[in-house]
Protein backbone atom coordinates (compact mmCIF):
# COMPACT_ATOMS: atom_id res chain seq x y z
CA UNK A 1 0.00 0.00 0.00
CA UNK A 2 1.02 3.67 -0.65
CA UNK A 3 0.35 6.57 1.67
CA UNK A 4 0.44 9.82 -0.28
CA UNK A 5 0.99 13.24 2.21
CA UNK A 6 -0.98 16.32 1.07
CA UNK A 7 0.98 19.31 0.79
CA UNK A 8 0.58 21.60 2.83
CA UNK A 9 -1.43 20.42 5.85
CA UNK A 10 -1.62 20.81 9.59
CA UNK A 11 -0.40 23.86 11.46
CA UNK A 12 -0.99 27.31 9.76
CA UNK A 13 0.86 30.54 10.92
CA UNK A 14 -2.04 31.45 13.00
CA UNK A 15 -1.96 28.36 14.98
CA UNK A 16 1.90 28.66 15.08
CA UNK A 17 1.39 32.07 16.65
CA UNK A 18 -1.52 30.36 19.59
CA UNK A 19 0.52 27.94 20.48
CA UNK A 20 3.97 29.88 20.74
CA UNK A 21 2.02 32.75 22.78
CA UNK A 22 1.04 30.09 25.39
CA UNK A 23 4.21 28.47 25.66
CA UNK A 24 6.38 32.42 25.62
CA UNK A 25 3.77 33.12 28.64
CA UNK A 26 4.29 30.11 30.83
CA UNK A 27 8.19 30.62 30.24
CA UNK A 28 7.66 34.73 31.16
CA UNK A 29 5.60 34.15 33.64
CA UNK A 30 5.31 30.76 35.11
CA UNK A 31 2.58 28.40 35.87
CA UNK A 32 -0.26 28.94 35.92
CA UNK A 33 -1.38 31.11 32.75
CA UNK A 34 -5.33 30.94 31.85
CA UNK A 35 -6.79 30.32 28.46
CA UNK A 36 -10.10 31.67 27.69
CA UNK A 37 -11.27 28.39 25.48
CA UNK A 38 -9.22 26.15 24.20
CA UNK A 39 -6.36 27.85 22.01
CA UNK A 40 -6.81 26.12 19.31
CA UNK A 41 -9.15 23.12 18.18
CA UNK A 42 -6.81 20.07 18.69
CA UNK A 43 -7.20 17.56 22.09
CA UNK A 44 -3.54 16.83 22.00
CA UNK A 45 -2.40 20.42 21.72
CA UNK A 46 -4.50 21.44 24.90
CA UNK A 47 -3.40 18.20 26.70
CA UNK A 48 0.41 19.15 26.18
CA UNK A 49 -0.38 22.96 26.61
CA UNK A 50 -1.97 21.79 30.18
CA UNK A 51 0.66 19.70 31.27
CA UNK A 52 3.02 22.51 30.84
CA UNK A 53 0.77 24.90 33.62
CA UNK A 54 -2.08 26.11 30.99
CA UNK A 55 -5.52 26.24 32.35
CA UNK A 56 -8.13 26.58 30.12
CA UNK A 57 -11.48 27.86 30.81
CA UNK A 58 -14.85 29.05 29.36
CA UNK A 59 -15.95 32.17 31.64
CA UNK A 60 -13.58 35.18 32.26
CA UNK A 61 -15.33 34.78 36.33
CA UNK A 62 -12.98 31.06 36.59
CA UNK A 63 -9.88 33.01 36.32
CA UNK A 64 -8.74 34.73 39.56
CA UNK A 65 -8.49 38.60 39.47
CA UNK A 66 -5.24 40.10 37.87
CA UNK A 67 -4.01 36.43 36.78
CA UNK A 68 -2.29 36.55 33.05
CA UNK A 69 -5.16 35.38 30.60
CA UNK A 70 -4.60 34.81 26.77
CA UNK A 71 -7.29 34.94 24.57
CA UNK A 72 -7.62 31.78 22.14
CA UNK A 73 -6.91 32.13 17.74
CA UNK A 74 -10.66 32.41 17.39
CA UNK A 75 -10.73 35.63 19.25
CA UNK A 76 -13.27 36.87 21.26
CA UNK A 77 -16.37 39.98 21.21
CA UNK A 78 -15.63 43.42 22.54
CA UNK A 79 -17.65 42.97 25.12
CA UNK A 80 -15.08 40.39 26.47
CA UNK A 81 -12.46 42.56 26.35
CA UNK A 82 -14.00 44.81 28.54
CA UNK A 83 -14.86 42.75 31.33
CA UNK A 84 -11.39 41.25 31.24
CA UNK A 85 -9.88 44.78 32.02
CA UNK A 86 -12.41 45.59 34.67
CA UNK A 87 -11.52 42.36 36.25
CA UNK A 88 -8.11 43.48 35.96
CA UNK A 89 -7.08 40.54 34.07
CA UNK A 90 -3.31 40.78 31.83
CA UNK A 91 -4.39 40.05 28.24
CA UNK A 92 -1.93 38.46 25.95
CA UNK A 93 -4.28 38.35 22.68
CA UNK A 94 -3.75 35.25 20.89
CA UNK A 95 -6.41 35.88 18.07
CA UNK A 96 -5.51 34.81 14.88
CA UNK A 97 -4.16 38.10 13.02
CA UNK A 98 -6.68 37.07 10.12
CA UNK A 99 -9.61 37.10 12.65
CA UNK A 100 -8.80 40.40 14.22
CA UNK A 101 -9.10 41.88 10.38
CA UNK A 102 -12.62 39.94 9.73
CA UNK A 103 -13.73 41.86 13.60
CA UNK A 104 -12.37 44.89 11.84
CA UNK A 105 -14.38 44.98 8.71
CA UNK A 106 -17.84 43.84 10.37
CA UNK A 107 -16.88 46.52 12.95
CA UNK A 108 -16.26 48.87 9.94
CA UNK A 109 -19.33 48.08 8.44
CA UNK A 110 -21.46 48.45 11.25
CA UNK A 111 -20.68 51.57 12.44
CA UNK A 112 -21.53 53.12 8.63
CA UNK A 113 -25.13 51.27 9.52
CA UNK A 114 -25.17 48.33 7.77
CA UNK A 115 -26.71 45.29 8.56
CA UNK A 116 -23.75 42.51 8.64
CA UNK A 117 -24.03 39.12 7.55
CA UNK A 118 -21.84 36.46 9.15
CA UNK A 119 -21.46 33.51 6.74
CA UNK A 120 -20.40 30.93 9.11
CA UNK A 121 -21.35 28.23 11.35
CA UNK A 122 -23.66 29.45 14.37
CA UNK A 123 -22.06 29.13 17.96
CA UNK A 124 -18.45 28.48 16.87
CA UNK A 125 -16.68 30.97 18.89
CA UNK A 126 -14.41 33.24 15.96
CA UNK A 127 -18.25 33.81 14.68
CA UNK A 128 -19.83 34.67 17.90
CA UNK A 129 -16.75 36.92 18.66
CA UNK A 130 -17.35 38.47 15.36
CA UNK A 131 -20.70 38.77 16.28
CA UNK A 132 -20.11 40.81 19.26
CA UNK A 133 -17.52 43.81 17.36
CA UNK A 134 -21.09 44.47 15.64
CA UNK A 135 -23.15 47.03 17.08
CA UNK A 136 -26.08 47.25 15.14
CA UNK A 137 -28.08 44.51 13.21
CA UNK A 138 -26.20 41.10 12.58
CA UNK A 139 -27.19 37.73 11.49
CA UNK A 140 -25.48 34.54 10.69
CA UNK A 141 -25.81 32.29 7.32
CA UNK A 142 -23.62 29.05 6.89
CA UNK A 143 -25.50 27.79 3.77
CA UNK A 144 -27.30 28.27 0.21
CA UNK A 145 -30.79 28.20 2.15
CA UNK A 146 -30.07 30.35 3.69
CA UNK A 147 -29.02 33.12 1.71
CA UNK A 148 -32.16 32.35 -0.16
CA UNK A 149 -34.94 33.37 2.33
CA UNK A 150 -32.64 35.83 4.51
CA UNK A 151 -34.89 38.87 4.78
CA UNK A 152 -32.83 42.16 6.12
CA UNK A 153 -33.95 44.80 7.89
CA UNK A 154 -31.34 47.75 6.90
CA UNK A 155 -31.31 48.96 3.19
CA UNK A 156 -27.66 48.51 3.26
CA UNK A 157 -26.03 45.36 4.13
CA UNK A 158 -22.13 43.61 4.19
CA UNK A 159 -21.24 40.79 4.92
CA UNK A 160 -18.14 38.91 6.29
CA UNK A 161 -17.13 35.24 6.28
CA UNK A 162 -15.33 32.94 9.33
CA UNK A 163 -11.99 32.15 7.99
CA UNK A 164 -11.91 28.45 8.58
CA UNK A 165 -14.29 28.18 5.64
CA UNK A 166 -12.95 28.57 2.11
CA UNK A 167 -13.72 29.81 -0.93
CA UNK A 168 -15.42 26.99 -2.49
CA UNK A 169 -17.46 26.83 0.78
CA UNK A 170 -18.64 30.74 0.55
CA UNK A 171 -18.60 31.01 -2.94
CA UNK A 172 -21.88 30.28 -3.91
CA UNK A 173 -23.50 31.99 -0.85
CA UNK A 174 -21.55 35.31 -1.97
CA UNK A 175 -22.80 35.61 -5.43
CA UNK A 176 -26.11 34.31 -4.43
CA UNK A 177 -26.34 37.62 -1.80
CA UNK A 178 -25.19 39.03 -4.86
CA UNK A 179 -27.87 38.68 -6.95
CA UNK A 180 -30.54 39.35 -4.44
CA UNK A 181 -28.23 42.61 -3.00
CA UNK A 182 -26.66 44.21 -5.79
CA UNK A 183 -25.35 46.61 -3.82
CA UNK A 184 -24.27 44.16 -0.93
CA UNK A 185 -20.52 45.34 0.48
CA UNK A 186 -17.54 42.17 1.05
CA UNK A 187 -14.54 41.27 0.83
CA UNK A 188 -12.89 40.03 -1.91
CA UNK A 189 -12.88 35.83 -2.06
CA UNK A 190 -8.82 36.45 -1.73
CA UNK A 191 -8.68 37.57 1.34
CA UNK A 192 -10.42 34.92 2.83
CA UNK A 193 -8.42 32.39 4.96
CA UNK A 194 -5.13 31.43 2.83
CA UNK A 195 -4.29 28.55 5.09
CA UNK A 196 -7.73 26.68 4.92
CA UNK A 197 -8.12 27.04 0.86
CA UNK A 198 -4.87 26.09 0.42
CA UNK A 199 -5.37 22.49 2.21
CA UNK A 200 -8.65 22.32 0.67
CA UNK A 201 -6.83 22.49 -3.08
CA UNK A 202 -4.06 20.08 -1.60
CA UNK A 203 -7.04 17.58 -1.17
CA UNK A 204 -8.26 18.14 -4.40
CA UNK A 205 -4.74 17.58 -5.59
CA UNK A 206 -4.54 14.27 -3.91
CA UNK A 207 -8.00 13.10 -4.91
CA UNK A 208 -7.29 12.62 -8.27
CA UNK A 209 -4.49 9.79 -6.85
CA UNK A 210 -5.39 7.89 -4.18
CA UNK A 211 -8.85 5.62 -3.21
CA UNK A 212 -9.30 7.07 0.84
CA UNK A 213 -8.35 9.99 2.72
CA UNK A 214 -7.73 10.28 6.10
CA UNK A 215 -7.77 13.64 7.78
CA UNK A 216 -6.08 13.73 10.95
CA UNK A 217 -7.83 16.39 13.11
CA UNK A 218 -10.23 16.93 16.55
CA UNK A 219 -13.99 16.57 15.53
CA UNK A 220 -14.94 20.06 16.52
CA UNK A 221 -12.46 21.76 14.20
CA UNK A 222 -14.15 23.40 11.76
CA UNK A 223 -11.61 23.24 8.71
CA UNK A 224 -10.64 19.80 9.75
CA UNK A 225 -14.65 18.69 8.86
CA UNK A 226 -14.63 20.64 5.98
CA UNK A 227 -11.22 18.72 4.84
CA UNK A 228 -13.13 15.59 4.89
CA UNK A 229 -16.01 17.22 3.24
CA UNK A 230 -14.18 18.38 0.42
CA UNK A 231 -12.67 14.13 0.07
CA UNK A 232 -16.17 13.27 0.21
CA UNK A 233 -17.07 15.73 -2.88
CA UNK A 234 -14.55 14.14 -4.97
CA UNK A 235 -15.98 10.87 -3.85
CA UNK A 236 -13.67 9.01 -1.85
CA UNK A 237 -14.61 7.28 0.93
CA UNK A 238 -12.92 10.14 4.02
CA UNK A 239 -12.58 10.16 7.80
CA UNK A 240 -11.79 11.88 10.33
CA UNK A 241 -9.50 10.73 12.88
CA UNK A 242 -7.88 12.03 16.43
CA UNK A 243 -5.10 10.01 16.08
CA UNK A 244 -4.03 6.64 15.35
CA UNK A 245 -6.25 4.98 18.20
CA UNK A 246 -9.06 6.07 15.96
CA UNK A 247 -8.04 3.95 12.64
CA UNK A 248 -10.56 0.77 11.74
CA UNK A 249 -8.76 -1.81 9.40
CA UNK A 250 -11.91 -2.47 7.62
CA UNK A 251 -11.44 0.60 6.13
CA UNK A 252 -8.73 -0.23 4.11
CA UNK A 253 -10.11 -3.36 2.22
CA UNK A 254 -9.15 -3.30 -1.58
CA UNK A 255 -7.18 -0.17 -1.08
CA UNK A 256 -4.15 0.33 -2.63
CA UNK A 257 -3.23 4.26 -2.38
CA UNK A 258 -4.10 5.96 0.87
CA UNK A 259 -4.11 10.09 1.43
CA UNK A 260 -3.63 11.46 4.33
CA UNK A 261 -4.03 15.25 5.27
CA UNK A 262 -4.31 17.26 8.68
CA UNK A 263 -6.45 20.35 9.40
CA UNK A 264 -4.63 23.66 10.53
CA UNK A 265 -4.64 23.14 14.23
CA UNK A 266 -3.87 19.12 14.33
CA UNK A 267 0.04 18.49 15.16
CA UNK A 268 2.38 17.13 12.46
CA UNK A 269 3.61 14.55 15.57
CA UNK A 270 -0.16 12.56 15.13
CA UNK A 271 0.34 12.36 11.46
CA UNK A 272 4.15 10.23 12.03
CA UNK A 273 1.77 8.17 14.59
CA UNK A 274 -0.61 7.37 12.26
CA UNK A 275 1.72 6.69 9.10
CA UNK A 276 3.31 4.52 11.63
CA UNK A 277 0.51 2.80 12.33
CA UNK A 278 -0.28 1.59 9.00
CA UNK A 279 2.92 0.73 8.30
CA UNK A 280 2.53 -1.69 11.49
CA UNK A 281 -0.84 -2.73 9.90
CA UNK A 282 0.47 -3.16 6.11
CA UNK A 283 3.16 -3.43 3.79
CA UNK A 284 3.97 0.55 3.34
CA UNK A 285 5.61 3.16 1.23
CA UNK A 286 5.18 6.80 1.85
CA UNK A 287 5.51 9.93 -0.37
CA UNK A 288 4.54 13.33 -0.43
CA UNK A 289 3.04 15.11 -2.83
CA UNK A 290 4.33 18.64 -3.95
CA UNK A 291 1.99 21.41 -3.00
CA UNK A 292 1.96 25.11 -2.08
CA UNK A 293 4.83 26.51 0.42
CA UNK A 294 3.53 28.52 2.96
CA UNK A 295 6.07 31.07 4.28
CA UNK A 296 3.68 33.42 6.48
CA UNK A 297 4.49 34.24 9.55
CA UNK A 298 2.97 35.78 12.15
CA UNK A 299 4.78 37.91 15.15
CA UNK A 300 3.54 36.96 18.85
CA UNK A 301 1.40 39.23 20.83
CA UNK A 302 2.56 41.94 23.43
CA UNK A 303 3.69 39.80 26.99
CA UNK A 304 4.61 42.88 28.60
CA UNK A 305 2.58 44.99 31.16
């Protein structure tokens, strides 16, 4: 059997940056530092994060007054960042630097009074802290449906998108607000998320080569599903998997060319264990496929107070 890596895949810059911002903090500061959510979407990162003096929690009221808190790459509402100062929290701001822009524009948007449309998945926390940088009317779409019978209530209206979708995801929705708004205000499809589109395309790259894809990612990752979604689209049998505890032999039955890809926040060290878990399973060669380099980096947050 031959396992065929998808180029690029796991960590993005933004990830890079969480992660690093934790670990900088605990080495600045000490244990313990708090996390407001998890950092980034990936069990194993938060497990190793915690063993290192990390606490992560879901209310600002968990962590003790003045204690160093670091908000997680999906960023959080306005609102938040107010009630962490009058708690007199130390913020080290871990949002993803694309995320921060997308609270920008909706912010932007809003305060010219225009209704904002969210296209993204309701409740996952970068679109209900995009949600909360808009002051006036907002509303959420994730689908074509959706953008069908939305109904505003402003006469002018923008929109922005989460930037774990892609642009295959958000195309059609765009040009079907489009045609309904023909004045509707966006961004352009290039500046959504760089990182997630280009592991989409690597998938679509692999497709065409292999007869199953495994993504390795946490089931509550939002690109990760959508990395499997976009293997199912080209019609190969795809699944999601933790880690290598998670692989069924079944699944390989009359396979002779297996793909394997990671979403932005799953660790490059669970892809080894899984490769070397089929190779402990089967007969096994392994070879990756050329893809886009990503060189972006992003600079870590302010630590000093």
């Amino acid at each position: 059997m031959e396992i065929l890596l998808a180029k690029p895949r796991g960590f993005c810059a933004g990830v890079k940056r969480a992660i690093s911002t934790v670990e900088k903090a605990l080495e600045i500061y000490g244990r313990p530092v708090f996390v407001l959510h998890e950092i980034v979407h990936n069990r194993h990162v938060i497990q190793t994060l915690s063993t290192k003096g990390a606490i992560f929690v879901e209310e600002l009221e968990e962590i003790p007054k003045g204690s160093i808190t670091i908000f997680s790459a999906h960023g959080v509402s306005e609102e938040t960042v107010i009630k962490a100062a009058s708690r007199g929290l130390r913020v080290i701001d871990a949002t993803c630097p694309l995320v921060t822009k997308v609270h920008m524009q909706a912010r932007r948007y809003s305060a010219k009074g225009m209704e904002v449309i969210i296209i993204g998945h309701p409740g996952h926390p970068e679109v209900e802290g995009t949600q909360g940088w808009v002051k006036g009317l907002v509303s959420v779409i994730a689908t074509r449906r959706d953008a069908e019978i939305f109904q505003p209530k402003a006469d002018k209206l923008a929109y922005v998108t989460q930037t774990t979708l892609s642009i295959d995801d958000t195309r059609e929705v765009i040009e079907l607000l489009g045609q309904r708004f023909p004045h509707i205000r966006g961004p352009e499809l290039s500046d959504i998320c760089y990182a997630t589109q280009n592991r989409q395309d690597a998938v679509k790259r692999l497709s065409q080569q292999i007869d199953l894809l495994l993504v390795v990612g946490s089931q509550n990752s939002s690109n990760s599903n959508r990395l499997r979604e976009t293997g199912l689209h080209q019609g190969l049998p795809s699944y999601l998997i933790e880690n290598k505890d998670n692989i069924q032999t079944k699944w390989f039955a009359g396979m002779e060319r297996i793909g394997i890809t990671a979403g932005a926040s799953a660790p490059e060290i669970l892809v080894q264990e899984v490769i070397d878990e089929l190779k402990d399973l089967f007969d096994c060669t392994v070879k990756e496929i050329g893809g886009e380099d990503e060189t972006i980096e992003f600079r870590l947050p302010k630590m000093q107070f």
